[in-house]
C-alpha atoms as a PDB file:
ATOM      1  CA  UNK A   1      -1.348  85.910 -93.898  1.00  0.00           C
ATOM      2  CA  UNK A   2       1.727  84.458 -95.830  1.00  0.00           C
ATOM      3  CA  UNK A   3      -0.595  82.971 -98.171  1.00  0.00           C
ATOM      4  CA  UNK A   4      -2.447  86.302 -98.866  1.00  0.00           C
ATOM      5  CA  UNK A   5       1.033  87.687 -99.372  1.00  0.00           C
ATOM      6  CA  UNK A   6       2.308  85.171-102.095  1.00  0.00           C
ATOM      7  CA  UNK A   7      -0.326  86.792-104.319  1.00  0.00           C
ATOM      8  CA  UNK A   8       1.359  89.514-105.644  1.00  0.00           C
ATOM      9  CA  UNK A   9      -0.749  92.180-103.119  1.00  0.00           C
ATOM     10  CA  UNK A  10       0.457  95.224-104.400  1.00  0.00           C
ATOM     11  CA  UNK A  11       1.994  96.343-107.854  1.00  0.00           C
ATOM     12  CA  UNK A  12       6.089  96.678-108.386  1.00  0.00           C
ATOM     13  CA  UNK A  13       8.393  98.393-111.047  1.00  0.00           C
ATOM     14  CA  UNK A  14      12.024  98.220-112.042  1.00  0.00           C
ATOM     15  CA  UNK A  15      14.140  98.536-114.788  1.00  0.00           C
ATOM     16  CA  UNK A  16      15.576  95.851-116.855  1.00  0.00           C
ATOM     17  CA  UNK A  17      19.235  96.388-118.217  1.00  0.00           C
ATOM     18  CA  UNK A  18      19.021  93.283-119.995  1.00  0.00           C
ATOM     19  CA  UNK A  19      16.649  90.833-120.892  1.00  0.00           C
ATOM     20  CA  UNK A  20      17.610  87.534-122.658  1.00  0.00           C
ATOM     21  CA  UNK A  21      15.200  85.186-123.521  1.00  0.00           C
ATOM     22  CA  UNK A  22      15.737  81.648-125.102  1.00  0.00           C
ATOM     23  CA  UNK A  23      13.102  79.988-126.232  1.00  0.00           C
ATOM     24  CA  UNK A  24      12.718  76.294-126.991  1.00  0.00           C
ATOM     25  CA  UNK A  25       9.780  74.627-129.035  1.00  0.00           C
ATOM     26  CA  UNK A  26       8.933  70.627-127.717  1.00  0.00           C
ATOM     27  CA  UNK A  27       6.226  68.536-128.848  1.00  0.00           C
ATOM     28  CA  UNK A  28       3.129  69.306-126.928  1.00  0.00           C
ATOM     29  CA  UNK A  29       2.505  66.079-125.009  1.00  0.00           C
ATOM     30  CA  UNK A  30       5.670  66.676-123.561  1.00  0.00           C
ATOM     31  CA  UNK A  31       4.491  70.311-121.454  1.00  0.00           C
ATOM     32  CA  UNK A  32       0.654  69.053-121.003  1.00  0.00           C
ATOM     33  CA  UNK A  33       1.640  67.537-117.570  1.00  0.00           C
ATOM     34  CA  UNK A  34       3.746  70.515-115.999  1.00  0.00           C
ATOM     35  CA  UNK A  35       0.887  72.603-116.730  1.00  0.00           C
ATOM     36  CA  UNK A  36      -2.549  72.990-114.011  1.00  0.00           C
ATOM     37  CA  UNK A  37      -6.018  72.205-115.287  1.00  0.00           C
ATOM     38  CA  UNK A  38      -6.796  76.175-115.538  1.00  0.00           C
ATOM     39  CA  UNK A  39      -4.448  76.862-118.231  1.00  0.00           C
ATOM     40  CA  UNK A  40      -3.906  75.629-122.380  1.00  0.00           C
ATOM     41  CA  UNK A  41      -1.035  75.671-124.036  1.00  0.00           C
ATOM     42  CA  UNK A  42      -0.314  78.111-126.293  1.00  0.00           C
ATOM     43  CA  UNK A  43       0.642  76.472-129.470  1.00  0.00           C
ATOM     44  CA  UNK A  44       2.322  76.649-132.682  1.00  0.00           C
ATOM     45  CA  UNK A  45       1.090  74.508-136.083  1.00  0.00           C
ATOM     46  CA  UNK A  46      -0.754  72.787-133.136  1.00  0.00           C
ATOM     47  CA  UNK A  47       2.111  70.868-132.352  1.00  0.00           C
ATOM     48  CA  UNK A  48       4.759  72.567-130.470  1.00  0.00           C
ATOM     49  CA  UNK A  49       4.145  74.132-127.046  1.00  0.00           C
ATOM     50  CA  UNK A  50       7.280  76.323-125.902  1.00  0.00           C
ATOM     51  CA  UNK A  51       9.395  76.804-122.995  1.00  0.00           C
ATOM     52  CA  UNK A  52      11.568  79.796-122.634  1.00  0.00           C
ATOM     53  CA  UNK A  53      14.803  80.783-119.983  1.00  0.00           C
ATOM     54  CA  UNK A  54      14.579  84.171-119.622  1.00  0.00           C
ATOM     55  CA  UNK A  55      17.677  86.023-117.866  1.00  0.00           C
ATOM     56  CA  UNK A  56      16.777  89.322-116.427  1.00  0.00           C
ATOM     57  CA  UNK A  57      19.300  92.028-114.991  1.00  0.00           C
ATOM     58  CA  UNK A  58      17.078  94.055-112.774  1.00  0.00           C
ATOM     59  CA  UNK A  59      17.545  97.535-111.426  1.00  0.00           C
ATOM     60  CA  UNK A  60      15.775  99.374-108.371  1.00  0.00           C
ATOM     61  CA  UNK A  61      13.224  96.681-108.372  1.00  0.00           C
ATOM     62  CA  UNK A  62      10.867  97.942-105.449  1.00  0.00           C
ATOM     63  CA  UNK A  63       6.959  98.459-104.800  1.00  0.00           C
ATOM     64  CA  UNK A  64       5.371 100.769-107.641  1.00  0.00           C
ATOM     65  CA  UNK A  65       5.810 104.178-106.476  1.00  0.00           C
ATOM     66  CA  UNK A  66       8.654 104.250-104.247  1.00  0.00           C
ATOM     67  CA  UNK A  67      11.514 105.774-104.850  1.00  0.00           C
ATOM     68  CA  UNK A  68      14.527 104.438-107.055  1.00  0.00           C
ATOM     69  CA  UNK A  69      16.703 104.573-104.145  1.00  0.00           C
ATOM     70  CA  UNK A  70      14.658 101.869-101.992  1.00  0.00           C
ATOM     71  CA  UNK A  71      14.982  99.244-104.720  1.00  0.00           C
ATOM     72  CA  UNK A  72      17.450  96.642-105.115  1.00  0.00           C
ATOM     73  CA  UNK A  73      19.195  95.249-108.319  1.00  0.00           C
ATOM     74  CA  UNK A  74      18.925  91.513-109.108  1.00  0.00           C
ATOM     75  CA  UNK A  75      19.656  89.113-111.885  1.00  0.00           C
ATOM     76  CA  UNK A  76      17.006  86.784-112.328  1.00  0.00           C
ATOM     77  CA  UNK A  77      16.159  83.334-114.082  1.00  0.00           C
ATOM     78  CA  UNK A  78      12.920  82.102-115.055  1.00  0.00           C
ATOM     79  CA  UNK A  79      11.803  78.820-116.752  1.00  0.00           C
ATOM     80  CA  UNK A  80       8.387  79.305-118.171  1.00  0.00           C
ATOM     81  CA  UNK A  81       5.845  77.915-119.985  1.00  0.00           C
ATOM     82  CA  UNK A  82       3.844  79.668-122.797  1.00  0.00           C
ATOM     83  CA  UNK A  83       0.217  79.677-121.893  1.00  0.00           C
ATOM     84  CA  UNK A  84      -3.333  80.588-122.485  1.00  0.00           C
ATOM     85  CA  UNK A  85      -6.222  81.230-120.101  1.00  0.00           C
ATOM     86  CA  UNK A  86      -9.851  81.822-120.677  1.00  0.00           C
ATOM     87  CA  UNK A  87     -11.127  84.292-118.039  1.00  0.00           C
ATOM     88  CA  UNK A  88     -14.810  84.153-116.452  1.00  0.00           C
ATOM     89  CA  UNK A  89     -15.637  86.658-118.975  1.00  0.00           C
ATOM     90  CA  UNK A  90     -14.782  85.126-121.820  1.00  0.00           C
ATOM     91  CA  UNK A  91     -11.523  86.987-123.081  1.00  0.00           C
ATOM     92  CA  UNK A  92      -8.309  84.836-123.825  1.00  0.00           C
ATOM     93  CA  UNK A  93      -5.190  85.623-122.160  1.00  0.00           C
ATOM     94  CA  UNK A  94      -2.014  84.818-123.601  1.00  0.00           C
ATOM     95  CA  UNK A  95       1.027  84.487-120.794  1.00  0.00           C
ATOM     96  CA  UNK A  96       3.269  82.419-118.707  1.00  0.00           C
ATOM     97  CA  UNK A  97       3.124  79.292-116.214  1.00  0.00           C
ATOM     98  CA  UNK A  98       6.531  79.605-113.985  1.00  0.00           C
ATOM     99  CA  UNK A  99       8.064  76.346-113.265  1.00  0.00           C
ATOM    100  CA  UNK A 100      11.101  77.429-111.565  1.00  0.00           C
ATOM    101  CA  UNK A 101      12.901  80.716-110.780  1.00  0.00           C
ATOM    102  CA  UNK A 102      16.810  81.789-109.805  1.00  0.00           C
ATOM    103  CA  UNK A 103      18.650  84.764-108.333  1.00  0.00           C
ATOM    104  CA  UNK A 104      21.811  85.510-107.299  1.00  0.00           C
ATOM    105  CA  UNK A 105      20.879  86.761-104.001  1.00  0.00           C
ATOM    106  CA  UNK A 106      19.647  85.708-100.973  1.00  0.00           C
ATOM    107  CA  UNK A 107      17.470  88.697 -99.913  1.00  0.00           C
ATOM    108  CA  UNK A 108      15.151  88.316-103.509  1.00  0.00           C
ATOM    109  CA  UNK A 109      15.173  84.615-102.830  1.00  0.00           C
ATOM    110  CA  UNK A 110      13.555  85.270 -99.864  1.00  0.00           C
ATOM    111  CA  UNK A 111      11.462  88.421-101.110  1.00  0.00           C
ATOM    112  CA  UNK A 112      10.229  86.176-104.222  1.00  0.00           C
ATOM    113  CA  UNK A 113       9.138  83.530-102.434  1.00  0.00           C
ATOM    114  CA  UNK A 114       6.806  85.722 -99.224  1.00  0.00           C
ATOM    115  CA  UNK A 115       5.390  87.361-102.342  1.00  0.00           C
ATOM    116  CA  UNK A 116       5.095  85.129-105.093  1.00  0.00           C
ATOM    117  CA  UNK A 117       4.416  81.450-106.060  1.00  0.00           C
ATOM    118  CA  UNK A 118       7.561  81.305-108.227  1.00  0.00           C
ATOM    119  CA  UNK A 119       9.652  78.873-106.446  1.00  0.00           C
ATOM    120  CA  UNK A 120      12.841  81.096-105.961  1.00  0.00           C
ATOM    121  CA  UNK A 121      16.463  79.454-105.087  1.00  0.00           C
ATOM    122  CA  UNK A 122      19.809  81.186-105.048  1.00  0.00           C
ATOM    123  CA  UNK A 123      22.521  80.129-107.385  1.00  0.00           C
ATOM    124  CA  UNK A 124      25.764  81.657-108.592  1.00  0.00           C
ATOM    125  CA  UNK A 125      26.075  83.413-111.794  1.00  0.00           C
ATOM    126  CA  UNK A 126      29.080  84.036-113.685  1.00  0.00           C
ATOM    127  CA  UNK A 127      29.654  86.349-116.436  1.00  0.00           C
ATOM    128  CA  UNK A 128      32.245  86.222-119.236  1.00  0.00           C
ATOM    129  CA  UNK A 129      33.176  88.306-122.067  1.00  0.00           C
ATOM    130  CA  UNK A 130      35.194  87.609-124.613  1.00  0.00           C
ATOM    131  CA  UNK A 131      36.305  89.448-127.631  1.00  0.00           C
ATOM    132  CA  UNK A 132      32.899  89.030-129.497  1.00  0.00           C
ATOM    133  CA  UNK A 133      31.488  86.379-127.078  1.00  0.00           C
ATOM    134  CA  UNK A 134      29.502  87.043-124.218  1.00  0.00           C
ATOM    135  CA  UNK A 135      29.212  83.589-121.535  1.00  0.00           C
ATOM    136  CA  UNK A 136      26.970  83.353-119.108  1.00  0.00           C
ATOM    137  CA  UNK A 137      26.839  80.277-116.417  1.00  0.00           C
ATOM    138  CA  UNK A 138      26.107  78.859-113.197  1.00  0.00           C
ATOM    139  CA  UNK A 139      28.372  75.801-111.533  1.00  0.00           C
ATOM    140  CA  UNK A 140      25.528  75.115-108.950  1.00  0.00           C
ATOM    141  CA  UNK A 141      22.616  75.315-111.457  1.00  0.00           C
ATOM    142  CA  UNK A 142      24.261  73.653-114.398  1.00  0.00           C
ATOM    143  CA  UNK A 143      23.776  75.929-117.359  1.00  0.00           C
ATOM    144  CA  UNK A 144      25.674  77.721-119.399  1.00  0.00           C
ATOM    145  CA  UNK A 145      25.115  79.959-122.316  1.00  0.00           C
ATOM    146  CA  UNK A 146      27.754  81.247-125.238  1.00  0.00           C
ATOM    147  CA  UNK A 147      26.403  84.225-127.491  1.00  0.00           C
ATOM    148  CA  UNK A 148      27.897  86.279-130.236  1.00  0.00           C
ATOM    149  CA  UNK A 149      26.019  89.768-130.008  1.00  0.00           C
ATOM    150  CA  UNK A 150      27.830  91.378-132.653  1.00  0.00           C
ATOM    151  CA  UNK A 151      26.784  89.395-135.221  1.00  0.00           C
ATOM    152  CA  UNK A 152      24.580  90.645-138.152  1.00  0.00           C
ATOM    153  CA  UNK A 153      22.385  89.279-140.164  1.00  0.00           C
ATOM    154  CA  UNK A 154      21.842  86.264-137.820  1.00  0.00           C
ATOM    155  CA  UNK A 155      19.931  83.173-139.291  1.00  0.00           C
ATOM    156  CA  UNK A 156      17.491  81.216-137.022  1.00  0.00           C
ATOM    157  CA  UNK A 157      18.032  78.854-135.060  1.00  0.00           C
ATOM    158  CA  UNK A 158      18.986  75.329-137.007  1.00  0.00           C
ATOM    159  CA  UNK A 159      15.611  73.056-137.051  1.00  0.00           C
ATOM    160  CA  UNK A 160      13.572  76.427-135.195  1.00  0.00           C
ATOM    161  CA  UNK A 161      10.080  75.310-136.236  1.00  0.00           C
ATOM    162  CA  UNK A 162       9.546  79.048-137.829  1.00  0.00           C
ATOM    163  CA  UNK A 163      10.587  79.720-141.082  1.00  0.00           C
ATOM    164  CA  UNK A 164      11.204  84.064-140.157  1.00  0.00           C
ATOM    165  CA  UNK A 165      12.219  86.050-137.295  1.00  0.00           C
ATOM    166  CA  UNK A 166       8.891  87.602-137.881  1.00  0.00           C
ATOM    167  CA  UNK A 167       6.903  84.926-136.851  1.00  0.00           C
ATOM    168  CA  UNK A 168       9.064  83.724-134.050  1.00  0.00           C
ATOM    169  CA  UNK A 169       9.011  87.334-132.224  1.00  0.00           C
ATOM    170  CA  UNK A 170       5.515  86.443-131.282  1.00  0.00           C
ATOM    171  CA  UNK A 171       7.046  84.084-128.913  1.00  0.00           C
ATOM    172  CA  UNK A 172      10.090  85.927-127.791  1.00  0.00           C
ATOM    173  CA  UNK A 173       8.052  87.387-124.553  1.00  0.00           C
ATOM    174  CA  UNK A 174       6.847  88.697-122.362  1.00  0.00           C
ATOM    175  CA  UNK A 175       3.638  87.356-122.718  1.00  0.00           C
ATOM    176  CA  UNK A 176       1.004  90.156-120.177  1.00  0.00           C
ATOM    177  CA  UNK A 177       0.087  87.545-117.900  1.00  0.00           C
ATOM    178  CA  UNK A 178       1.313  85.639-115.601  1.00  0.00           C
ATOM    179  CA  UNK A 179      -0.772  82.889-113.771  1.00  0.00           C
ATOM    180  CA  UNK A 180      -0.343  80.896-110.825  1.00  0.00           C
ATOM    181  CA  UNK A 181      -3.091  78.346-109.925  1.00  0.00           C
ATOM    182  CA  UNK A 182      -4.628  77.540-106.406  1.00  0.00           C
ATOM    183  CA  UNK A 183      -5.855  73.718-106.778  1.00  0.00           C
ATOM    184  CA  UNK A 184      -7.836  72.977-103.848  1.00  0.00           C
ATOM    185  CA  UNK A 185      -9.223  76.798-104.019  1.00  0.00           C
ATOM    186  CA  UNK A 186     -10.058  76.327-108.151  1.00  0.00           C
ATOM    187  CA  UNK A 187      -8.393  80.023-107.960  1.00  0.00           C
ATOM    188  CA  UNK A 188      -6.619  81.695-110.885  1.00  0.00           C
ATOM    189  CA  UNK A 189      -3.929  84.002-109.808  1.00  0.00           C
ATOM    190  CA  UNK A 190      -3.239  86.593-112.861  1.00  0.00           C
ATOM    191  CA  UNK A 191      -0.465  89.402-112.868  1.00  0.00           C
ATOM    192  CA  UNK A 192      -0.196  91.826-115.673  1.00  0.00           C
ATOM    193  CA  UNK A 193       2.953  93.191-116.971  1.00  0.00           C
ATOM    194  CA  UNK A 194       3.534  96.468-118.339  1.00  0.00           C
ATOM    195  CA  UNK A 195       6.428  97.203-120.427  1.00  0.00           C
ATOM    196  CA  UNK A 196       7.765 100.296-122.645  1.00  0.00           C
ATOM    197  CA  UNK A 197      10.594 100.144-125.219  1.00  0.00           C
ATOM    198  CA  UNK A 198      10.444  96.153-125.986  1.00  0.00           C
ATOM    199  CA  UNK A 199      12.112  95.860-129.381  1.00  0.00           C
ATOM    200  CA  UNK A 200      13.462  92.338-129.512  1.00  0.00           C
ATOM    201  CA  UNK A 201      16.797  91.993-131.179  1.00  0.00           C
ATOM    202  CA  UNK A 202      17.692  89.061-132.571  1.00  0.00           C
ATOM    203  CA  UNK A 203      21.631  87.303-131.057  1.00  0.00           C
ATOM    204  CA  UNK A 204      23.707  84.488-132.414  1.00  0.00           C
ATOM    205  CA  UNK A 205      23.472  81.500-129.736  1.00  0.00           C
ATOM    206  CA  UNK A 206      26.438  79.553-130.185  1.00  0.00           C
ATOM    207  CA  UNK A 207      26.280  76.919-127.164  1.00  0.00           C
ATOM    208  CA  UNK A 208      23.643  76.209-124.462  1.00  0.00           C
ATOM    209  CA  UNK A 209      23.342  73.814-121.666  1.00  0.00           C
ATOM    210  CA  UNK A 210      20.282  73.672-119.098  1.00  0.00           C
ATOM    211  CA  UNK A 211      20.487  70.774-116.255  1.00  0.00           C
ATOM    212  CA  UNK A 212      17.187  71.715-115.227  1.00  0.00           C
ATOM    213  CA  UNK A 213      15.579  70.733-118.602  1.00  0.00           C
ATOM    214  CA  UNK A 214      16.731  67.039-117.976  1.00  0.00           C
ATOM    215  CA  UNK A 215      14.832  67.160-114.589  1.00  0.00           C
ATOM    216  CA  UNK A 216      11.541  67.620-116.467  1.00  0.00           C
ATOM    217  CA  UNK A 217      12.640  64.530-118.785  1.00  0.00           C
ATOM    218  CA  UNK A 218      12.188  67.073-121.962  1.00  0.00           C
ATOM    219  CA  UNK A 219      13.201  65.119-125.039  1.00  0.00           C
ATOM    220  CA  UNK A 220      15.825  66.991-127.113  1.00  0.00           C
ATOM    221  CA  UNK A 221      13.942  70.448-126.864  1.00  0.00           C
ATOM    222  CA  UNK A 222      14.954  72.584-129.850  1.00  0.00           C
ATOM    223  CA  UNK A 223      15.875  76.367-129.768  1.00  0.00           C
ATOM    224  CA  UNK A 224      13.068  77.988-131.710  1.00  0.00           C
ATOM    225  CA  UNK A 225      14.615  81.713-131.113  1.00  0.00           C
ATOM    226  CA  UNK A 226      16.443  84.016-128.873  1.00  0.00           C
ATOM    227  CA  UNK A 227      16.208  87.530-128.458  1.00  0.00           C
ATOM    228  CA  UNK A 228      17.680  90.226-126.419  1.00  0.00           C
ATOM    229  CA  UNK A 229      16.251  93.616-125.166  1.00  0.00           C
ATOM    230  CA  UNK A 230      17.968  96.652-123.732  1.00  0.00           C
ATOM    231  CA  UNK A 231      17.034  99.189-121.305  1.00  0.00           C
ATOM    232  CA  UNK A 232      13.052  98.654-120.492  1.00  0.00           C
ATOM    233  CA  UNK A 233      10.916  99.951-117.866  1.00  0.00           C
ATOM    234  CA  UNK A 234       8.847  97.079-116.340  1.00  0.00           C
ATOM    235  CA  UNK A 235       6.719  96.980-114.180  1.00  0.00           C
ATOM    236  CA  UNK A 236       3.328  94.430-112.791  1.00  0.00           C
ATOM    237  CA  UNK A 237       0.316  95.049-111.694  1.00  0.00           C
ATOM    238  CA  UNK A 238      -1.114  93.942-107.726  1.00  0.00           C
ATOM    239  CA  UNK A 239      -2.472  90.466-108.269  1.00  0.00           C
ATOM    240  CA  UNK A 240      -6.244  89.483-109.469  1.00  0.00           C
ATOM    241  CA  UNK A 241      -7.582  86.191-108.584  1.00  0.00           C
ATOM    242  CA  UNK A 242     -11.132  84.818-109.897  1.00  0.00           C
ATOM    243  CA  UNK A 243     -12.565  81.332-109.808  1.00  0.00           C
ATOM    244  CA  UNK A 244     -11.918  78.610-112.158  1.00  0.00           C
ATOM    245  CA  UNK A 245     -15.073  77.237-113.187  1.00  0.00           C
END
């Protein structure tokens, strides 16, 4: 029963406030391990596979079709990896491959992980503004983050691997899938998003720390982009697993 419920069994909606995403371009070789058999990178000049942080504040997230009132409002932290998957018939998906997900409560650490694969712990979050500086951080978690959102004109990132804001937005998520894999089953778990509204604005990302990068032994990722979006319906669709192969 618990494991029919980790995959995603029915389809849930919210609303995101906020949606930062930082995304960091490494040398393949270095993602090709912390990714199942199932799944492909998804690449860039064919050598730089990308992992992105993606800080979500969520509002009346709840089962599709309830009402606002029975949802709950959550921030959220994802470290992902940008994939691809062929499908049995044929069609490549582009999406993401969840290494490791955060909250700041206990009740979605426990909802996450009953119905999802995502590996959810709670940490502590701490937000600062100042003047023209927004800082986001955990003590427990070991990040922190200082942006300038009122910046214009803002160049990318020093040594991003794209040469336009253009061509990085096609890596600024969300990607429409995301999978989970079932090894001793050789089952594919895919969940669609749907979004409305996603119109990626670029921010100035003056510092950033992540502890959890030097647990996966990443060698000096580099920040390719980072985006923020405001105000966007979400929501995914119930689960679909086929077989691999």
């Amino acid at each position: 029963m618990l494991s029919f419920l980790k995959n995603h069994p029915f389809a849930v909606e919210a609303h995101f406030e906020s949606s930062l995403v930082l995304t960091f371009a490494v040398p393949k070789e270095q993602l090709q391990s912390l990714i199942p058999e199932c799944l492909q990178l998804d690449t860039f000049k064919d050598k730089w596979a990308f992992i992105a942080v993606a800080m979500v504040q969520t509002k009346d997230l709840r089962p599709k079709g309830f009402p606002e009132f029975m949802g709950n409002d959550f921030f959220l932290i994802g470290y992902r990896v940008f994939v691809r998957y062929t499908n049995k018939t044929g069609k490549r998906l582009r999406g993401l491959y969840i290494l490791k997900s955060e909250t700041n409560k206990k009740k979605m650490e426990w909802l996450g992980n009953v119905f999802t694969h995502y590996n959810y712990t709670t940490t502590d979050i701490i937000l600062n503004k100042k003047e023209k500086l927004t800082e986001i951080k955990s003590k427990k978690s070991k990040f922190k983050i200082i942006m300038d959102k009122n910046e214009s004109d803002i160049p990318l990132p020093k040594n991003s691997p794209f040469s336009e804001w253009k061509e990085a937005r096609r890596f600024a998520g969300p990607l429409p899938f995301t999978f989970t894999y079932n090894k001793d089953k050789k089952e594919v778990l895919q969940i669609e998003g749907v979004r409305q509204n996603w119109k990626p604005i670029p921010i100035k990302v003056v510092t950033h720390e992540f502890n959890f990068f030097n647990s996966l032994k990443l060698e000096s990722p580099v920040l390719a982009n980072a985006f923020i979006i405001n105000n966007i319906p979400y929501s995914w669709k119930k689960g679909k697993i086929e077989l691999w192969k």
